[in-house]
N, C-alpha and C. Protein backbone atom coordinates (compact mmCIF):
# COMPACT_ATOMS: atom_id res chain seq x y z
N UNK A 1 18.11 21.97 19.47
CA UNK A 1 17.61 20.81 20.17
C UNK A 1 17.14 19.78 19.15
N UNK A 2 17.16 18.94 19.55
CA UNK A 2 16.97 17.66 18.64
C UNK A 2 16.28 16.42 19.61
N UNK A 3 14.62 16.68 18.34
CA UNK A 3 13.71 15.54 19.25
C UNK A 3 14.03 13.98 18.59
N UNK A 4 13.69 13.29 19.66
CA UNK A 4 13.56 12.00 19.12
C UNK A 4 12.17 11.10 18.91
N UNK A 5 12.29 10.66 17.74
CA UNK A 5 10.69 10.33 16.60
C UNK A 5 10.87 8.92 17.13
N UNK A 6 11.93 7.98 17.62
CA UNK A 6 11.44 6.63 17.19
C UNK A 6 12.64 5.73 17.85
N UNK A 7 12.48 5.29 18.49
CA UNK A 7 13.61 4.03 19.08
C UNK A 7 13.57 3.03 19.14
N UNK A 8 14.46 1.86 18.80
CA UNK A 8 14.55 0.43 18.68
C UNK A 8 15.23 0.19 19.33
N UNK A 9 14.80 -0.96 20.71
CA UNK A 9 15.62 -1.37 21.17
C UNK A 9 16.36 -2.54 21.09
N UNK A 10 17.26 -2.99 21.35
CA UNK A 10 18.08 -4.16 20.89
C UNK A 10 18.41 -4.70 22.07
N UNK A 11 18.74 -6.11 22.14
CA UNK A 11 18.65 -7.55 22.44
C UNK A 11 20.27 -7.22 23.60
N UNK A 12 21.26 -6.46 23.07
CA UNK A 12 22.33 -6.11 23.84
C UNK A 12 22.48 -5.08 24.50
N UNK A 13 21.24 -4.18 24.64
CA UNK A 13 21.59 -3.34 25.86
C UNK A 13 21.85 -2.22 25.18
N UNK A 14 21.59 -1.89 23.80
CA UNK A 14 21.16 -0.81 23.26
C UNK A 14 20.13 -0.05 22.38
N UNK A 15 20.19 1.23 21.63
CA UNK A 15 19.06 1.29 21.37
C UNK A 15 19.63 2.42 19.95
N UNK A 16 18.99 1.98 18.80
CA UNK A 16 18.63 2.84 17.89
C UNK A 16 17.72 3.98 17.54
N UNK A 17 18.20 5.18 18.25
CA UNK A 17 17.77 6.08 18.20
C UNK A 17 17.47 7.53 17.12
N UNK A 18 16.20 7.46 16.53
CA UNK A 18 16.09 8.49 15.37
C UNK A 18 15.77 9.53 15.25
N UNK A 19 16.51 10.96 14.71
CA UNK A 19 15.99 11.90 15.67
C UNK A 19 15.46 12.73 14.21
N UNK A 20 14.39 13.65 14.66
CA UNK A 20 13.90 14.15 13.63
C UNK A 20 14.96 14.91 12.68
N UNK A 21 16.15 15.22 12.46
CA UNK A 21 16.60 15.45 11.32
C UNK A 21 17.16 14.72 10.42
N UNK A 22 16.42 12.95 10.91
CA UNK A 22 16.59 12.26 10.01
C UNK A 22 18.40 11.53 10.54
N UNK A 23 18.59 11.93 11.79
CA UNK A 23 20.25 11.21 11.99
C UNK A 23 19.78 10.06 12.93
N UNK A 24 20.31 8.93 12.93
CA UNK A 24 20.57 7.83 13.66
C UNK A 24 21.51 7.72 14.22
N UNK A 25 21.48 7.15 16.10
CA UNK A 25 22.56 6.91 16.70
C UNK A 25 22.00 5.89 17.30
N UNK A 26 22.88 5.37 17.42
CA UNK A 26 22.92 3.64 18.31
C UNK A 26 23.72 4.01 19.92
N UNK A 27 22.36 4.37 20.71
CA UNK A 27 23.22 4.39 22.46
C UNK A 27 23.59 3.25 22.73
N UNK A 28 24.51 3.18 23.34
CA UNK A 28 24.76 2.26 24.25
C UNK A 28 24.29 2.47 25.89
N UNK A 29 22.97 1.80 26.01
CA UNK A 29 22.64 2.14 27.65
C UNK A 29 23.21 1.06 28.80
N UNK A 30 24.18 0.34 28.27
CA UNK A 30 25.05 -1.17 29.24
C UNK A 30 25.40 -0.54 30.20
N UNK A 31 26.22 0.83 30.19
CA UNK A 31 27.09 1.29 31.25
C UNK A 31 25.76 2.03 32.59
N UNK A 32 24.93 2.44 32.02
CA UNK A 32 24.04 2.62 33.31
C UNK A 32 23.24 1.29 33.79
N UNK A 33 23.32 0.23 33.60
CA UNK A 33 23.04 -0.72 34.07
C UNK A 33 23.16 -1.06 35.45
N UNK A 34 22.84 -1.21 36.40
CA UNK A 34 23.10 -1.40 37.81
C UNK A 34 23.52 -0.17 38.29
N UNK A 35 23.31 0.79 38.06
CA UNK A 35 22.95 2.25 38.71
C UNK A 35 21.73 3.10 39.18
N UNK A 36 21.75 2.92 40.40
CA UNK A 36 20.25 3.60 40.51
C UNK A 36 18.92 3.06 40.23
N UNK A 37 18.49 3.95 39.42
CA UNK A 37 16.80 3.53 39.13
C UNK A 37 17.17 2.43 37.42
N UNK A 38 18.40 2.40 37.00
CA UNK A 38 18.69 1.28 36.11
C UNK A 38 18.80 0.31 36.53
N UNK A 39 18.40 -0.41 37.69
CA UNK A 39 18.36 -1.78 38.32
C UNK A 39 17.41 -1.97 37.87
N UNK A 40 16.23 -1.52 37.67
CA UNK A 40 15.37 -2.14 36.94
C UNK A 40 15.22 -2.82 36.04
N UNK A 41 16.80 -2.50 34.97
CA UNK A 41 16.33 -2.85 33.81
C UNK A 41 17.67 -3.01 33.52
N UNK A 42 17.68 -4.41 34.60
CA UNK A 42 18.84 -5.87 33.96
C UNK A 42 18.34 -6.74 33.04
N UNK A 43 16.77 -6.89 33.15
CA UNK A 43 16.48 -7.79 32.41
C UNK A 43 15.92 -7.12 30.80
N UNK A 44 16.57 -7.77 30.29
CA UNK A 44 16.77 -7.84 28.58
C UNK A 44 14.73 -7.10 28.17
N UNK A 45 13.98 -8.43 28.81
CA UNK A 45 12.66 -8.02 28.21
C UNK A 45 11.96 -6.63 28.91
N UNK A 46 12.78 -6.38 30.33
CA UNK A 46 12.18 -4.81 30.91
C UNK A 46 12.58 -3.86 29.70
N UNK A 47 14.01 -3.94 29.64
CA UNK A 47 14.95 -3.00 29.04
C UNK A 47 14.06 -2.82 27.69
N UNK A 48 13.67 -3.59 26.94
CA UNK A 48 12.83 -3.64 25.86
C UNK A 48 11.61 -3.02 25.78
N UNK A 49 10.97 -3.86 26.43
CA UNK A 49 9.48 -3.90 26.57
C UNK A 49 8.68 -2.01 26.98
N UNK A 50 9.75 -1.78 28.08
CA UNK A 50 9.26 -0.48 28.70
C UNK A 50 10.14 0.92 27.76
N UNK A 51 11.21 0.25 27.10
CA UNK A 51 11.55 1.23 26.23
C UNK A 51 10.75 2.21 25.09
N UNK A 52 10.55 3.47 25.23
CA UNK A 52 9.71 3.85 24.26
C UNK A 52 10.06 5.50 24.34
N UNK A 53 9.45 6.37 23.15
CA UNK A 53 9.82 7.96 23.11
C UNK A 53 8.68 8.46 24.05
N UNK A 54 9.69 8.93 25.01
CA UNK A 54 8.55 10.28 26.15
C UNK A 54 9.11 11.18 26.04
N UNK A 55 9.07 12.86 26.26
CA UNK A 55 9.58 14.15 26.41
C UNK A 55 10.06 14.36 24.97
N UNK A 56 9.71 13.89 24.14
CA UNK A 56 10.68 14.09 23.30
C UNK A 56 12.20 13.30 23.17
N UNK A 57 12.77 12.38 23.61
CA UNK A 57 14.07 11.70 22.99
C UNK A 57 13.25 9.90 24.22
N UNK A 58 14.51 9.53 24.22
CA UNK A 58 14.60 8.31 24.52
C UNK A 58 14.05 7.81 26.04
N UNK A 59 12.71 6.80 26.38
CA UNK A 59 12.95 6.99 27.52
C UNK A 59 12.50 5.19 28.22
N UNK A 60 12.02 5.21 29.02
CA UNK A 60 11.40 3.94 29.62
C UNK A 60 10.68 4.07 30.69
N UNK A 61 9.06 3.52 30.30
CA UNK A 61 8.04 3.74 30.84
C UNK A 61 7.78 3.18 32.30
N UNK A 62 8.02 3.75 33.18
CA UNK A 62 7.59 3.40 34.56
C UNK A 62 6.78 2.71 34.82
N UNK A 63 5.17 2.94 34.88
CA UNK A 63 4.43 2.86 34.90
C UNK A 63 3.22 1.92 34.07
N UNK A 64 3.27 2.10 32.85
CA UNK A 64 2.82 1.56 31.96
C UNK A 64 2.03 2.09 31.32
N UNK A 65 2.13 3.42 31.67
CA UNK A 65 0.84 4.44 31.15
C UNK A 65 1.37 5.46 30.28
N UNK A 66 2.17 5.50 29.52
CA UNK A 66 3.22 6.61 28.86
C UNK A 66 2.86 7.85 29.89
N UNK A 67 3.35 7.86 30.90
CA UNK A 67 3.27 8.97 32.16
C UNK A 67 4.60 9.86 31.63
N UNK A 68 4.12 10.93 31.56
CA UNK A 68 5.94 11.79 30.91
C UNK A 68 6.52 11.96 32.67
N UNK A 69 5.61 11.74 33.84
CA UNK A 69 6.36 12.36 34.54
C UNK A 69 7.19 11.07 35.24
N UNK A 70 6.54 9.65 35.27
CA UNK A 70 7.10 8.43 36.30
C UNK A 70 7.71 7.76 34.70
N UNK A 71 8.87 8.34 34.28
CA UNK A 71 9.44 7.15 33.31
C UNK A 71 11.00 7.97 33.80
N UNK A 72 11.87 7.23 33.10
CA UNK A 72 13.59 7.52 32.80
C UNK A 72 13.98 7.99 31.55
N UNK A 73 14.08 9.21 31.43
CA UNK A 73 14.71 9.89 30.42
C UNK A 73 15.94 10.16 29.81
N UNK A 74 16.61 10.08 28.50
CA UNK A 74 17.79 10.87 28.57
C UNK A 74 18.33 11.66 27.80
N UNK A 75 18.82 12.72 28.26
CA UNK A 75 18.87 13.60 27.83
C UNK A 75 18.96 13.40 26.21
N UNK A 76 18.24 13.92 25.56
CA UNK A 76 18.56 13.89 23.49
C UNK A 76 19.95 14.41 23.27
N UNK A 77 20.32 15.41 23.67
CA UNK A 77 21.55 16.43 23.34
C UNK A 77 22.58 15.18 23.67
N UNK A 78 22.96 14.64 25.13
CA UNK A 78 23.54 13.81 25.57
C UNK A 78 23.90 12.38 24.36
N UNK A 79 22.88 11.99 23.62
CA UNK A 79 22.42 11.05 23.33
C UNK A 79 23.13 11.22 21.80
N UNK A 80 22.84 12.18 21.17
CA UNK A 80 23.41 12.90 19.88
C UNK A 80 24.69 13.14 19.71
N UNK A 81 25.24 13.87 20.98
CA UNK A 81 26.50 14.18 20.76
C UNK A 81 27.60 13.04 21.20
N UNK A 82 27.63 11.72 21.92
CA UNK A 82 27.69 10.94 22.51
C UNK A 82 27.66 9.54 21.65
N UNK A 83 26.69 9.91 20.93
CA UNK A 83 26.39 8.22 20.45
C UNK A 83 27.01 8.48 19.02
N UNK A 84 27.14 7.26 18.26
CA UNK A 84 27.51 6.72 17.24
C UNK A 84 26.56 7.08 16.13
N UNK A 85 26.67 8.00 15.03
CA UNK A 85 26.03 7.88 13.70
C UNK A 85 25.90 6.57 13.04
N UNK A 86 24.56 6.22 12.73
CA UNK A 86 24.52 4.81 12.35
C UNK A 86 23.55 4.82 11.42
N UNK A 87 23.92 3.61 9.92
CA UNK A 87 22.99 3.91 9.07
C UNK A 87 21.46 3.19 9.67
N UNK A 88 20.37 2.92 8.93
CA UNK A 88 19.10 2.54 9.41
C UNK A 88 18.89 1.11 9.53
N UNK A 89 19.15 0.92 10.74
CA UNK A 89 19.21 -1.12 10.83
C UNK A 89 17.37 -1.33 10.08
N UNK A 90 16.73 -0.96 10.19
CA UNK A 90 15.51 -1.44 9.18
C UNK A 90 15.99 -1.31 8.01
N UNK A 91 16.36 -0.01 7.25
CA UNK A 91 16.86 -0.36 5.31
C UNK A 91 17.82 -1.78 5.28
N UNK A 92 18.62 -1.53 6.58
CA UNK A 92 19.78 -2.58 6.14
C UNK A 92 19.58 -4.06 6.28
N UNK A 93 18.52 -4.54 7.17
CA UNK A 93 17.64 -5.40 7.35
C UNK A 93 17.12 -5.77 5.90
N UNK A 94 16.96 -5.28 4.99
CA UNK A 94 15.55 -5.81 3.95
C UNK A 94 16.67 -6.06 2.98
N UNK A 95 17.94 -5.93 2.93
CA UNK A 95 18.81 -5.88 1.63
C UNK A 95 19.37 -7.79 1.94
């Protein structure tokens, strides 16, 4: 299993995700967009703003209270095996 330490979200509807063995993947969360309880989060500053690590990997805060139980989770495993290895948009940022 593989937790997730730290997520950045981005301006297009995805998110840089870091997982404690030190691997980076860049989800793409566009395609759940207008599904379900992802209606919430058409807008760019929800998608952002409420984005943050609950349970351990990637999630977005319901509530506003880091509640592990009223947020949207997804699965880490899903997220790892799925997403794109990507180097660290912060190192690559400062060069």
């Amino acid at each position: 299993m593989h937790d997730v330490v730290q997520v950045l979200p981005q301006s297009d509807f995805t998110v840089f995700v870091y997982f404690s063995n030190g691997i980076i993947k860049k989800y793409d969360a566009s395609p759940l967009l207008g599904i379900g309880i992802f209606n919430k989060f058409s807008n760019i500053d929800d998608f952002q703003n409420k984005c943050t690590v609950l349970n351990n990997t990637l999630a977005w805060d319901l509530s506003g209270n880091f509640d592990t139980y009223n947020c949207i989770d997804i699965d880490p495993e899903n997220i790892y095996e799925s997403s794109e290895t990507v180097a660290d948009p912060l190192t690559s940022q400062k060069r």
